[in-house]
PDB file of N, CA and C in Angstrom:
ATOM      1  N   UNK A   1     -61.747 -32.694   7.503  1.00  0.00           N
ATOM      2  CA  UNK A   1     -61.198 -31.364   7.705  1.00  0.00           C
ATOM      3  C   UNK A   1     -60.566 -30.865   6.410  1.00  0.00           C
ATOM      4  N   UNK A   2     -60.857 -29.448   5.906  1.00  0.00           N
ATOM      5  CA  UNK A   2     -60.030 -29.022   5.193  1.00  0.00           C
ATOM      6  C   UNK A   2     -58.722 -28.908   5.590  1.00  0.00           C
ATOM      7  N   UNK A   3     -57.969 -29.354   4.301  1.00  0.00           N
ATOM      8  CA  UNK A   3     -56.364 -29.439   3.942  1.00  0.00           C
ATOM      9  C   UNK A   3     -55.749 -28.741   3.105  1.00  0.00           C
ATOM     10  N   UNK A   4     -56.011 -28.648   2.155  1.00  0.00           N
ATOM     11  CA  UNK A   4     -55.808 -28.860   0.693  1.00  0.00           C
ATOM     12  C   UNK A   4     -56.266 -27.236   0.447  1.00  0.00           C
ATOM     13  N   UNK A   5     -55.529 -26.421  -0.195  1.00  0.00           N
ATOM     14  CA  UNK A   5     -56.054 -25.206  -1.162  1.00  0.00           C
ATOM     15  C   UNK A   5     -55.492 -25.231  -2.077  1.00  0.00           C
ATOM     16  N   UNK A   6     -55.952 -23.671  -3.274  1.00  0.00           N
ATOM     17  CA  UNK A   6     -55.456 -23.417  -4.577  1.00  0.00           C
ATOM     18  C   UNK A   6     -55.727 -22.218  -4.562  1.00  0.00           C
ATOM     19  N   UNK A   7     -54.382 -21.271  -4.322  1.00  0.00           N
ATOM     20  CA  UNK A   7     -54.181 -19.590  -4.660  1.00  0.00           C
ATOM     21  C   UNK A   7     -54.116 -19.460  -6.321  1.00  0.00           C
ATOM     22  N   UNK A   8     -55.194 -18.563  -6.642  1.00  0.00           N
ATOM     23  CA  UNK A   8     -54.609 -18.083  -8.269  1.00  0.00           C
ATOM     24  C   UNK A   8     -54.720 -16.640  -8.389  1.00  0.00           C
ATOM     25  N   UNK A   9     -53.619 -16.273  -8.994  1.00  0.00           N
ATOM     26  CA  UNK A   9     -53.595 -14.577  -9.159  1.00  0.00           C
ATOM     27  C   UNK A   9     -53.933 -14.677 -10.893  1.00  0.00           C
ATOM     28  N   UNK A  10     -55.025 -13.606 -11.235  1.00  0.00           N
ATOM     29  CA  UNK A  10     -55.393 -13.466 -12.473  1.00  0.00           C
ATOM     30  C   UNK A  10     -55.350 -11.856 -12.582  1.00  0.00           C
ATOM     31  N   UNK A  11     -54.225 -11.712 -13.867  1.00  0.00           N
ATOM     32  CA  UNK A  11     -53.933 -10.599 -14.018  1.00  0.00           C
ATOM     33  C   UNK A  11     -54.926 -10.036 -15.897  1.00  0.00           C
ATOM     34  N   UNK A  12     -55.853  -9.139 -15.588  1.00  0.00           N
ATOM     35  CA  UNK A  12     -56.793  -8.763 -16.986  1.00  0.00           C
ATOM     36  C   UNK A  12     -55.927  -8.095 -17.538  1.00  0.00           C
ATOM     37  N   UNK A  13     -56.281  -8.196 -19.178  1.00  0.00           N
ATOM     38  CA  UNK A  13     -55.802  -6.749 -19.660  1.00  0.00           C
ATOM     39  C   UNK A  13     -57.206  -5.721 -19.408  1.00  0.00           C
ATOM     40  N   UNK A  14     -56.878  -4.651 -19.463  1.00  0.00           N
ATOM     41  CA  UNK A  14     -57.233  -3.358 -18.895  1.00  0.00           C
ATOM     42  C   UNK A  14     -58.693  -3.428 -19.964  1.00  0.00           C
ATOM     43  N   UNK A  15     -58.926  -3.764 -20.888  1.00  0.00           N
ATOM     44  CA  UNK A  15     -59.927  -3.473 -21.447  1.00  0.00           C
ATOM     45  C   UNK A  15     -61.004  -5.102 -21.499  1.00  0.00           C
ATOM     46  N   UNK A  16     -60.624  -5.849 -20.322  1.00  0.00           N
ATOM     47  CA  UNK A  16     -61.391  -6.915 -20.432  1.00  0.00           C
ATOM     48  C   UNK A  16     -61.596  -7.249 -18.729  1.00  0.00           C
ATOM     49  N   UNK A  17     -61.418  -6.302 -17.873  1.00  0.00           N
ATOM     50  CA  UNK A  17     -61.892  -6.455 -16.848  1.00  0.00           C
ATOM     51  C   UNK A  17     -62.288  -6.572 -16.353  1.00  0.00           C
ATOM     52  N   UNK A  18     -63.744  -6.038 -16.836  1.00  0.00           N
ATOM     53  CA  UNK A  18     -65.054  -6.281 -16.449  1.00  0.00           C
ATOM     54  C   UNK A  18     -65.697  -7.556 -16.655  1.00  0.00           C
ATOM     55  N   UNK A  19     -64.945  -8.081 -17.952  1.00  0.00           N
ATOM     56  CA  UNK A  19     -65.790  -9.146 -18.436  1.00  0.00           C
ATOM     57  C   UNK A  19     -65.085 -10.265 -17.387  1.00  0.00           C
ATOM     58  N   UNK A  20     -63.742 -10.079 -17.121  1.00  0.00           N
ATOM     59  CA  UNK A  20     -63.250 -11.337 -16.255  1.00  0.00           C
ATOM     60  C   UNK A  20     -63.652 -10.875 -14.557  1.00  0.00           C
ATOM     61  N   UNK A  21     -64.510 -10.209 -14.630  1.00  0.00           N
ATOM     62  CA  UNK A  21     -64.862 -10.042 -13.162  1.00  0.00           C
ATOM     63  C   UNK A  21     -66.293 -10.757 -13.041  1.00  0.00           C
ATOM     64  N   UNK A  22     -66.959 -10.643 -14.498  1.00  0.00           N
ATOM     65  CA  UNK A  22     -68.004 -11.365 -14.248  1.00  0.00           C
ATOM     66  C   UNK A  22     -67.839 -12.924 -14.863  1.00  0.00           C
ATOM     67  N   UNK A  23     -66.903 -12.942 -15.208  1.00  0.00           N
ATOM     68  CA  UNK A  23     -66.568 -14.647 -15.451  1.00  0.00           C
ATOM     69  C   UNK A  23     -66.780 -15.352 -14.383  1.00  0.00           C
ATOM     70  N   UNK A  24     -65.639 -14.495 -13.545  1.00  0.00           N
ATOM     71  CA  UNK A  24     -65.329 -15.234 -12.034  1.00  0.00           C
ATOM     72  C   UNK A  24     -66.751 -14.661 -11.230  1.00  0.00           C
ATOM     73  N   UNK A  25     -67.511 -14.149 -11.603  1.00  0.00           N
ATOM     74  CA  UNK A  25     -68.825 -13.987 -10.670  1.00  0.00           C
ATOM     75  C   UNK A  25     -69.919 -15.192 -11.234  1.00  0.00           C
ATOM     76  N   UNK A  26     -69.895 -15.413 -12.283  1.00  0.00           N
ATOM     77  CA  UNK A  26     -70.312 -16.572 -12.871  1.00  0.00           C
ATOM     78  C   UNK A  26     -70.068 -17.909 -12.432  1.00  0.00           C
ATOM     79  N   UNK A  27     -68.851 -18.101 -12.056  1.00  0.00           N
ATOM     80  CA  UNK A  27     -68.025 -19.419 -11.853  1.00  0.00           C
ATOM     81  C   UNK A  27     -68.685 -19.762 -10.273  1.00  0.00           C
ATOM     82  N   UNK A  28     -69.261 -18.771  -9.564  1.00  0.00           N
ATOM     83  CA  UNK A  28     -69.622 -19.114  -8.754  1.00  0.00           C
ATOM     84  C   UNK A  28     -70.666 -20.391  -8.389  1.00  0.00           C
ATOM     85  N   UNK A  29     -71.580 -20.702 -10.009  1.00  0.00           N
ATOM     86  CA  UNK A  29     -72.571 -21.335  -9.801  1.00  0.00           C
ATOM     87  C   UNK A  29     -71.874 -22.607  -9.960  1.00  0.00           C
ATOM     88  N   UNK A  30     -70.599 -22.910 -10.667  1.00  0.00           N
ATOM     89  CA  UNK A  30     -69.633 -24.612 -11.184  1.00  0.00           C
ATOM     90  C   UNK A  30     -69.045 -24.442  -9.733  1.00  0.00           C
ATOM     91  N   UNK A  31     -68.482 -23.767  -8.951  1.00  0.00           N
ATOM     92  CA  UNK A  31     -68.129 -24.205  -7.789  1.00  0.00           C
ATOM     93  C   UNK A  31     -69.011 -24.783  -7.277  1.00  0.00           C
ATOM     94  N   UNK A  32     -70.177 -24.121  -6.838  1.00  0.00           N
ATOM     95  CA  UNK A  32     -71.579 -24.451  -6.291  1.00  0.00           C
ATOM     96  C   UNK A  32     -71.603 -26.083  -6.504  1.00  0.00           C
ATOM     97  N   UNK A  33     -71.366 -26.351  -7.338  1.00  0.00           N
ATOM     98  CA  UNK A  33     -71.799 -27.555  -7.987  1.00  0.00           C
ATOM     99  C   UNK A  33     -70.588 -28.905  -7.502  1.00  0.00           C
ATOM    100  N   UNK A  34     -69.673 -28.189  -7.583  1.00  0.00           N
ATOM    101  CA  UNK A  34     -68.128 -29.329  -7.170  1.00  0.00           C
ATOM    102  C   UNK A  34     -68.382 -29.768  -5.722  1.00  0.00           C
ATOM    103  N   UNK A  35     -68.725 -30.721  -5.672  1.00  0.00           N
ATOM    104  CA  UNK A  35     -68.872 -31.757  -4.196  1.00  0.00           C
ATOM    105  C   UNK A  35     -67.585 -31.688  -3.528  1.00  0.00           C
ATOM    106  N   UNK A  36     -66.418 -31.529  -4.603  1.00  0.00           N
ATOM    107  CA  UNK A  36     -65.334 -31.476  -3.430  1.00  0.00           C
ATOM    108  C   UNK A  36     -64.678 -30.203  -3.276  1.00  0.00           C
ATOM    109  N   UNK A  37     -65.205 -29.432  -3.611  1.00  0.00           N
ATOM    110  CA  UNK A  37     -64.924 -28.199  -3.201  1.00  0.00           C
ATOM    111  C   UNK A  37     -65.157 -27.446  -1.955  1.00  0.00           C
ATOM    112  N   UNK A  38     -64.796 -27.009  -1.090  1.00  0.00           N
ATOM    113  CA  UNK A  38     -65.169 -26.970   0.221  1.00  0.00           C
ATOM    114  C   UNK A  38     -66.158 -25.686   0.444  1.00  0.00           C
ATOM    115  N   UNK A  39     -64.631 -24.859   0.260  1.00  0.00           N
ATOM    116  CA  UNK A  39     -64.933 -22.889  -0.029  1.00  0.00           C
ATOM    117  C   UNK A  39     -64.397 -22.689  -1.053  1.00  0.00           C
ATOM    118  N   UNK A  40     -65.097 -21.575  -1.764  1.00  0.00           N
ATOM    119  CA  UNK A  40     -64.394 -20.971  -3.278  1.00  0.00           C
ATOM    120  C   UNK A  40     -64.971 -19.316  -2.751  1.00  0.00           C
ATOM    121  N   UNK A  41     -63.631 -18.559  -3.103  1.00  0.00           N
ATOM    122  CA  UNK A  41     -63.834 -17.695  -3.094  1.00  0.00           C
ATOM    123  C   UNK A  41     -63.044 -16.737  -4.267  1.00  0.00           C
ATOM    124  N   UNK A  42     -63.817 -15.803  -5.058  1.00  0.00           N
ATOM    125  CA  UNK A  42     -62.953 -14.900  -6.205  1.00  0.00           C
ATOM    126  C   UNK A  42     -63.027 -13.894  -5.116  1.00  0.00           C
ATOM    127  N   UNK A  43     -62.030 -12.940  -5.826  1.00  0.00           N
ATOM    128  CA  UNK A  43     -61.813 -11.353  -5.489  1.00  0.00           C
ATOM    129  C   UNK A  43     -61.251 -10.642  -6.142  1.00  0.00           C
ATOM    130  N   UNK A  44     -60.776  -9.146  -6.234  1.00  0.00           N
ATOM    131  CA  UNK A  44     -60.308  -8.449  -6.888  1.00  0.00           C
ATOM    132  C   UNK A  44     -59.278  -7.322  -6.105  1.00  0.00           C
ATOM    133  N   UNK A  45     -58.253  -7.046  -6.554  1.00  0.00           N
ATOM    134  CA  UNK A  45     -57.250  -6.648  -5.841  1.00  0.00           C
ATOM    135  C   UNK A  45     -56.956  -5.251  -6.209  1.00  0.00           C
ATOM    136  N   UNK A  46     -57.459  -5.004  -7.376  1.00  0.00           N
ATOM    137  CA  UNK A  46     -57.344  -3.721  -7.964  1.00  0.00           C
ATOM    138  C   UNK A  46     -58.568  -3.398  -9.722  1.00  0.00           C
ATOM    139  N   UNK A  47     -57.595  -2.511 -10.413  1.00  0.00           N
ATOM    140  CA  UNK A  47     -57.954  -2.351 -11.701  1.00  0.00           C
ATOM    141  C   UNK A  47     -57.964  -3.803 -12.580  1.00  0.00           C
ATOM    142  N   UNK A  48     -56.629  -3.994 -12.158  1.00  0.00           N
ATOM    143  CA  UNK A  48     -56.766  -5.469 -13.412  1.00  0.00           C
ATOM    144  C   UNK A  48     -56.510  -6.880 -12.495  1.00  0.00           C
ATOM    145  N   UNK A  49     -56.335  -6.962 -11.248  1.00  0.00           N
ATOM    146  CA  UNK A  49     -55.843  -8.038 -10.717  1.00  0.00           C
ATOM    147  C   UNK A  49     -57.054  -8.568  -9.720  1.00  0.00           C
ATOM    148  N   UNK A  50     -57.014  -9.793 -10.372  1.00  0.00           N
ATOM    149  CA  UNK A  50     -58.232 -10.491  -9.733  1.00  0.00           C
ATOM    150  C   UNK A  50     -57.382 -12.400  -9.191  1.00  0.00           C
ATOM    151  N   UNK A  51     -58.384 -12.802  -8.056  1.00  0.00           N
ATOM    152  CA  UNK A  51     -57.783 -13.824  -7.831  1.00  0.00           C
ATOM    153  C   UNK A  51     -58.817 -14.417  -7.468  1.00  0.00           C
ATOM    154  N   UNK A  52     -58.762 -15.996  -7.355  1.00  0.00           N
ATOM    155  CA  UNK A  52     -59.581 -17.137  -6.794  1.00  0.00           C
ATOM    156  C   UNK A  52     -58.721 -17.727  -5.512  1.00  0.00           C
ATOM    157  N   UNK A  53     -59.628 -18.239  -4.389  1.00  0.00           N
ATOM    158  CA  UNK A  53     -58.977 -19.084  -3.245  1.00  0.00           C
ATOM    159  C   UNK A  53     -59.666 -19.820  -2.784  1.00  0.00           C
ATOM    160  N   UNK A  54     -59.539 -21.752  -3.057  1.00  0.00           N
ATOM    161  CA  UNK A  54     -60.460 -22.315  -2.650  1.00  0.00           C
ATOM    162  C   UNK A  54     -59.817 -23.696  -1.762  1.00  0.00           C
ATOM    163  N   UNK A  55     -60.739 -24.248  -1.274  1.00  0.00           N
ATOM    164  CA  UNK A  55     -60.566 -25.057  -0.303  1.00  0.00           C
ATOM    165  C   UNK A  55     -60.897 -26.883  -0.337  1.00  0.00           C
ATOM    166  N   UNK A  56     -60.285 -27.955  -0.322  1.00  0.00           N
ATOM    167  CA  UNK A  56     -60.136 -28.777  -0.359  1.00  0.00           C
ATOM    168  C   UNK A  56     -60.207 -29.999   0.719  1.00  0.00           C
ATOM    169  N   UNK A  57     -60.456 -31.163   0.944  1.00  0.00           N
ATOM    170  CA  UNK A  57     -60.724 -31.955   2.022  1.00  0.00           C
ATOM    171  C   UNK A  57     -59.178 -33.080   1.494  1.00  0.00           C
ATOM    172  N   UNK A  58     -59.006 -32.880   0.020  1.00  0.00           N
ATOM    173  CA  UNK A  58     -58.082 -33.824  -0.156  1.00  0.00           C
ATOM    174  C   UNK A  58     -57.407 -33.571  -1.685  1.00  0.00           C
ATOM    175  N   UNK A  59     -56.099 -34.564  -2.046  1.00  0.00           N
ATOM    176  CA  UNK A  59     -55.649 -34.256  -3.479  1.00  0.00           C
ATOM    177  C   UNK A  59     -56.784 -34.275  -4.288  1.00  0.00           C
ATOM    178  N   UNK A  60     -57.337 -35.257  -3.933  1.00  0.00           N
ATOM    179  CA  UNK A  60     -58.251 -35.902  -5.218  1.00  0.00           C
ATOM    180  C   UNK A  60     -59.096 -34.903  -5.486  1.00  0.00           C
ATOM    181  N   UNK A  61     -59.790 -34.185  -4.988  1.00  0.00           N
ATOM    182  CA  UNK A  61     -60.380 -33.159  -4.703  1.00  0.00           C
ATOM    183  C   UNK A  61     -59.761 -32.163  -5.310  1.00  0.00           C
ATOM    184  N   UNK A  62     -59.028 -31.810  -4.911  1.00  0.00           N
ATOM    185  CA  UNK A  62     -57.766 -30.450  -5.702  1.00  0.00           C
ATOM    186  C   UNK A  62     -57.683 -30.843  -7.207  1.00  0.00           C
ATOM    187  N   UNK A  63     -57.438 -32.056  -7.459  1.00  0.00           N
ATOM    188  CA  UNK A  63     -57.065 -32.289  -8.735  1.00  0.00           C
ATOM    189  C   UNK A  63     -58.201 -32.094  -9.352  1.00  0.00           C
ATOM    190  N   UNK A  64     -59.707 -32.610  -8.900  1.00  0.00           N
ATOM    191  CA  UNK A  64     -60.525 -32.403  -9.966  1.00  0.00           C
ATOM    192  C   UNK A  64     -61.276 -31.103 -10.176  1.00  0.00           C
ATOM    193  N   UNK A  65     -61.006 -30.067  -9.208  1.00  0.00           N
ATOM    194  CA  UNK A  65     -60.954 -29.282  -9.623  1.00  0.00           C
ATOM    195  C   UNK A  65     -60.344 -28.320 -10.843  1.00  0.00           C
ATOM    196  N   UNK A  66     -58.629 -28.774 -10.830  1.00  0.00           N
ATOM    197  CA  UNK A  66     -57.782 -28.586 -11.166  1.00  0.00           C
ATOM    198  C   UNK A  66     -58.332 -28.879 -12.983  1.00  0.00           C
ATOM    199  N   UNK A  67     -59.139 -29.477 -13.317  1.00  0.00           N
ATOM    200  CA  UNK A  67     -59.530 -30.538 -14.374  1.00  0.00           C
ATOM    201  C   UNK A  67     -61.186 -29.875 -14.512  1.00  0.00           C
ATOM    202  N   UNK A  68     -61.369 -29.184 -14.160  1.00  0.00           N
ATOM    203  CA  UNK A  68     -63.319 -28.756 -14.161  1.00  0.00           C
ATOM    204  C   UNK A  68     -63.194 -28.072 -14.828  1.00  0.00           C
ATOM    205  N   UNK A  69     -64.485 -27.012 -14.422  1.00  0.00           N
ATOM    206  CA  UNK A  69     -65.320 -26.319 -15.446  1.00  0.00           C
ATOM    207  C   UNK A  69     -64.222 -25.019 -15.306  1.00  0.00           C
ATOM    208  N   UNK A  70     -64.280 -24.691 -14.314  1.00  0.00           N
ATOM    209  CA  UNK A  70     -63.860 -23.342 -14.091  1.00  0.00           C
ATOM    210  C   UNK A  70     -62.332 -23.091 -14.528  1.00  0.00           C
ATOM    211  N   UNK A  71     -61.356 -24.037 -14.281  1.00  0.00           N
ATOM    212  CA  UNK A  71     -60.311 -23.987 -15.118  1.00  0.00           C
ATOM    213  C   UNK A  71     -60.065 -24.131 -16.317  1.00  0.00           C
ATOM    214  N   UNK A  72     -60.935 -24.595 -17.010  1.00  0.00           N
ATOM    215  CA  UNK A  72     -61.415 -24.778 -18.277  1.00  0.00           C
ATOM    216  C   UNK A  72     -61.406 -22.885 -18.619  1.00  0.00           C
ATOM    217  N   UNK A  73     -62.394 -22.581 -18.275  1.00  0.00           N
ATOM    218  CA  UNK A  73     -63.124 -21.551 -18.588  1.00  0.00           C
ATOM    219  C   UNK A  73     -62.134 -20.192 -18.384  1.00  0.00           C
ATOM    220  N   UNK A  74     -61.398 -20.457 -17.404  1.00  0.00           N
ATOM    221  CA  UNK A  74     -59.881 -19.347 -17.290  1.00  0.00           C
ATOM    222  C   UNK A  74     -58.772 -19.502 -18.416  1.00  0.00           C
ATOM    223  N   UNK A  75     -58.428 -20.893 -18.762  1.00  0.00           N
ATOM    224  CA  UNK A  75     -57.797 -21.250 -19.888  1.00  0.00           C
ATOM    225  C   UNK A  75     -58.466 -20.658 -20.915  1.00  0.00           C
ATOM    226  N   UNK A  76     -59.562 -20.291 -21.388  1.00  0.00           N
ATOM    227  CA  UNK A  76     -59.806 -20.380 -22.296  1.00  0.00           C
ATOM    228  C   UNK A  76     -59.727 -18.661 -22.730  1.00  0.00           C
ATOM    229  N   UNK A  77     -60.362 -17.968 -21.497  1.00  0.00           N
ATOM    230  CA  UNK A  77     -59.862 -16.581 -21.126  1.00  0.00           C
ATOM    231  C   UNK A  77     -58.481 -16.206 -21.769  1.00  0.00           C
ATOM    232  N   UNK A  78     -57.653 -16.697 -21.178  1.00  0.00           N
ATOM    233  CA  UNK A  78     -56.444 -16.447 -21.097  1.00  0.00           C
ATOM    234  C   UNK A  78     -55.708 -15.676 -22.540  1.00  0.00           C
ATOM    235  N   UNK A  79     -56.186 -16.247 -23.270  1.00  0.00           N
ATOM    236  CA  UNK A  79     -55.529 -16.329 -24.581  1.00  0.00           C
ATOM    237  C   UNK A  79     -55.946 -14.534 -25.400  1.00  0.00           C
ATOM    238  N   UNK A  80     -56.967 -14.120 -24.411  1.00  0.00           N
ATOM    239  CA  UNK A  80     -57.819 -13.163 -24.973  1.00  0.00           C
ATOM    240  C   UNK A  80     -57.506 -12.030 -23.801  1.00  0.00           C
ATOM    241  N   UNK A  81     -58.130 -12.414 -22.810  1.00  0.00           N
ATOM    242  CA  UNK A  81     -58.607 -11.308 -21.790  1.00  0.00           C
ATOM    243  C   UNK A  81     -57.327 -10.866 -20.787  1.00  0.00           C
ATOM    244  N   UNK A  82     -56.812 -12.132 -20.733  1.00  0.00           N
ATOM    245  CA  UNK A  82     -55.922 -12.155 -19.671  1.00  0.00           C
ATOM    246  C   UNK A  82     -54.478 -11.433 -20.183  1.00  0.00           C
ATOM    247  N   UNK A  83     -53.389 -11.357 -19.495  1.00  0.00           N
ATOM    248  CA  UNK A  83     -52.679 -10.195 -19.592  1.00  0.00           C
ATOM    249  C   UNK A  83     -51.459 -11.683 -19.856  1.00  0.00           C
ATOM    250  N   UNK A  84     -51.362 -12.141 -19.181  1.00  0.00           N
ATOM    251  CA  UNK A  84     -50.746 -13.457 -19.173  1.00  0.00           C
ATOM    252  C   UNK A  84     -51.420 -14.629 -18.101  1.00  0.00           C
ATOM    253  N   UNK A  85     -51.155 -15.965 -18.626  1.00  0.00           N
ATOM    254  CA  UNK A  85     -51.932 -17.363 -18.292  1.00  0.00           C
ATOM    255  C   UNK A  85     -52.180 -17.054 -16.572  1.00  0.00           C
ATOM    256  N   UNK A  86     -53.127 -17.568 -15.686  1.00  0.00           N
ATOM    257  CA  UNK A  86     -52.952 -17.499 -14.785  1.00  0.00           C
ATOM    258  C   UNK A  86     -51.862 -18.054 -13.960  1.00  0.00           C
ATOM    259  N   UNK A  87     -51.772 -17.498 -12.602  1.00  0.00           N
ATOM    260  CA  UNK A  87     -50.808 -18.025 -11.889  1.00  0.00           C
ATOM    261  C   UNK A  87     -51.286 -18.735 -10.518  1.00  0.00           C
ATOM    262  N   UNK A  88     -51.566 -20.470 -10.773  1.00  0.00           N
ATOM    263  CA  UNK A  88     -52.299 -21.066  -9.740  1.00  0.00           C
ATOM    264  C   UNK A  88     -51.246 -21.898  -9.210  1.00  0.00           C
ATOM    265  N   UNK A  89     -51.314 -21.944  -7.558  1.00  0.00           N
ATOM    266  CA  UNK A  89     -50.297 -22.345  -6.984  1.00  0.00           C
ATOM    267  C   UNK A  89     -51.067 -23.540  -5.814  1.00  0.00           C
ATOM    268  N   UNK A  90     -50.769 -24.628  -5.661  1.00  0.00           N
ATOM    269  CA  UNK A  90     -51.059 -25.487  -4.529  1.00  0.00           C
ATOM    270  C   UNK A  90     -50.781 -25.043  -2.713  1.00  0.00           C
ATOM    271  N   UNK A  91     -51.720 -25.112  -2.149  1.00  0.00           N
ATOM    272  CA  UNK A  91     -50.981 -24.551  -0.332  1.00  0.00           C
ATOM    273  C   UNK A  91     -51.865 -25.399   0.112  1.00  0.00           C
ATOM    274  N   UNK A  92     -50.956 -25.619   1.069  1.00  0.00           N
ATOM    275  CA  UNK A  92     -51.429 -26.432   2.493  1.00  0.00           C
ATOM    276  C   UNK A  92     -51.779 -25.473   3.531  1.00  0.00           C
ATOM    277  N   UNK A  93     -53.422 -26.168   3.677  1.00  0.00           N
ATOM    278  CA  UNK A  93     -53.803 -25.044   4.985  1.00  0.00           C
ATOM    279  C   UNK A  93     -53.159 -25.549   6.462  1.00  0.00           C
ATOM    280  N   UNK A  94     -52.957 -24.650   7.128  1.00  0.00           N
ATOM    281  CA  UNK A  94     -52.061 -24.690   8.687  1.00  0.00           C
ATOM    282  C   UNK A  94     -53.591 -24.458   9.470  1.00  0.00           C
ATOM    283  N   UNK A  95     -54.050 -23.609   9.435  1.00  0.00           N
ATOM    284  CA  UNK A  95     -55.054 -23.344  10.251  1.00  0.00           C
ATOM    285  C   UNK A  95     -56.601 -23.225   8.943  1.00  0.00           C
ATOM    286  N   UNK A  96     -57.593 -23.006   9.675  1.00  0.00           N
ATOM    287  CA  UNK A  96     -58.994 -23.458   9.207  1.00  0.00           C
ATOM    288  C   UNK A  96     -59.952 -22.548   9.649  1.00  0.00           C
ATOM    289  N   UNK A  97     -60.707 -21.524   9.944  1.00  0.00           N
ATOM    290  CA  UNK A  97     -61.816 -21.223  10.716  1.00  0.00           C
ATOM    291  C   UNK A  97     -62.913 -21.010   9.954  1.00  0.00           C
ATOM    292  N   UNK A  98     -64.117 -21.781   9.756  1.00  0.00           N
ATOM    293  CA  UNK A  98     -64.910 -21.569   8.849  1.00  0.00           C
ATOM    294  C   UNK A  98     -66.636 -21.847   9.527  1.00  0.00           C
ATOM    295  N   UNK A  99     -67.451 -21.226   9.453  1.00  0.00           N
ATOM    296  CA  UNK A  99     -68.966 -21.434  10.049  1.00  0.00           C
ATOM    297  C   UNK A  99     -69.124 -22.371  10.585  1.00  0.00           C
TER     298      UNK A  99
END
């Protein structure tokens, strides 16, 4: 059963928005790929605020995510696109409903 998530709020600067919208549309294919990844989902909240929310069976799992491609690839953002570093937070799921 999923347990385990990771909320991240990613805030662009205004003239790199696009490109971090298709980062995170990109990242879709390294989730694809993470065995312990359950659900990954990006979104976008506005003009510059974009976020990821994904799903976990366990730490170990969380962590290596935490350690992959895709955090890699936001770090590396950051320094450029991003407005300031992301803001990724650990949650425990209470409830679950998924296909």
């Amino acid at each position: 059963m999923t347990k385990l998530g990771l909320l991240a709020r990613i805030e662009a600067k205004p003239e790199y928005a696009e490109k971090v919208e298709a980062l995170l549309r990109d990242a879709l294919q390294l989730a694809q790929q993470e065995d312990h990844t359950v659900t990954w989902f990006a979104f976008r909240q506005g003009a510059t605020s974009f976020g990821v929310f994904d799903t976990f069976k366990d730490e170990q799992g969380r962590q290596g995510h935490l350690n992959g491609q895709i955090a890699a690839a936001l770090t590396e953002a950051a320094g450029t696109m991003l407005s300031e570093a992301p803001d990724i937070r650990p949650v425990d799921l209470l409830a679950v409903k998924l296909p």
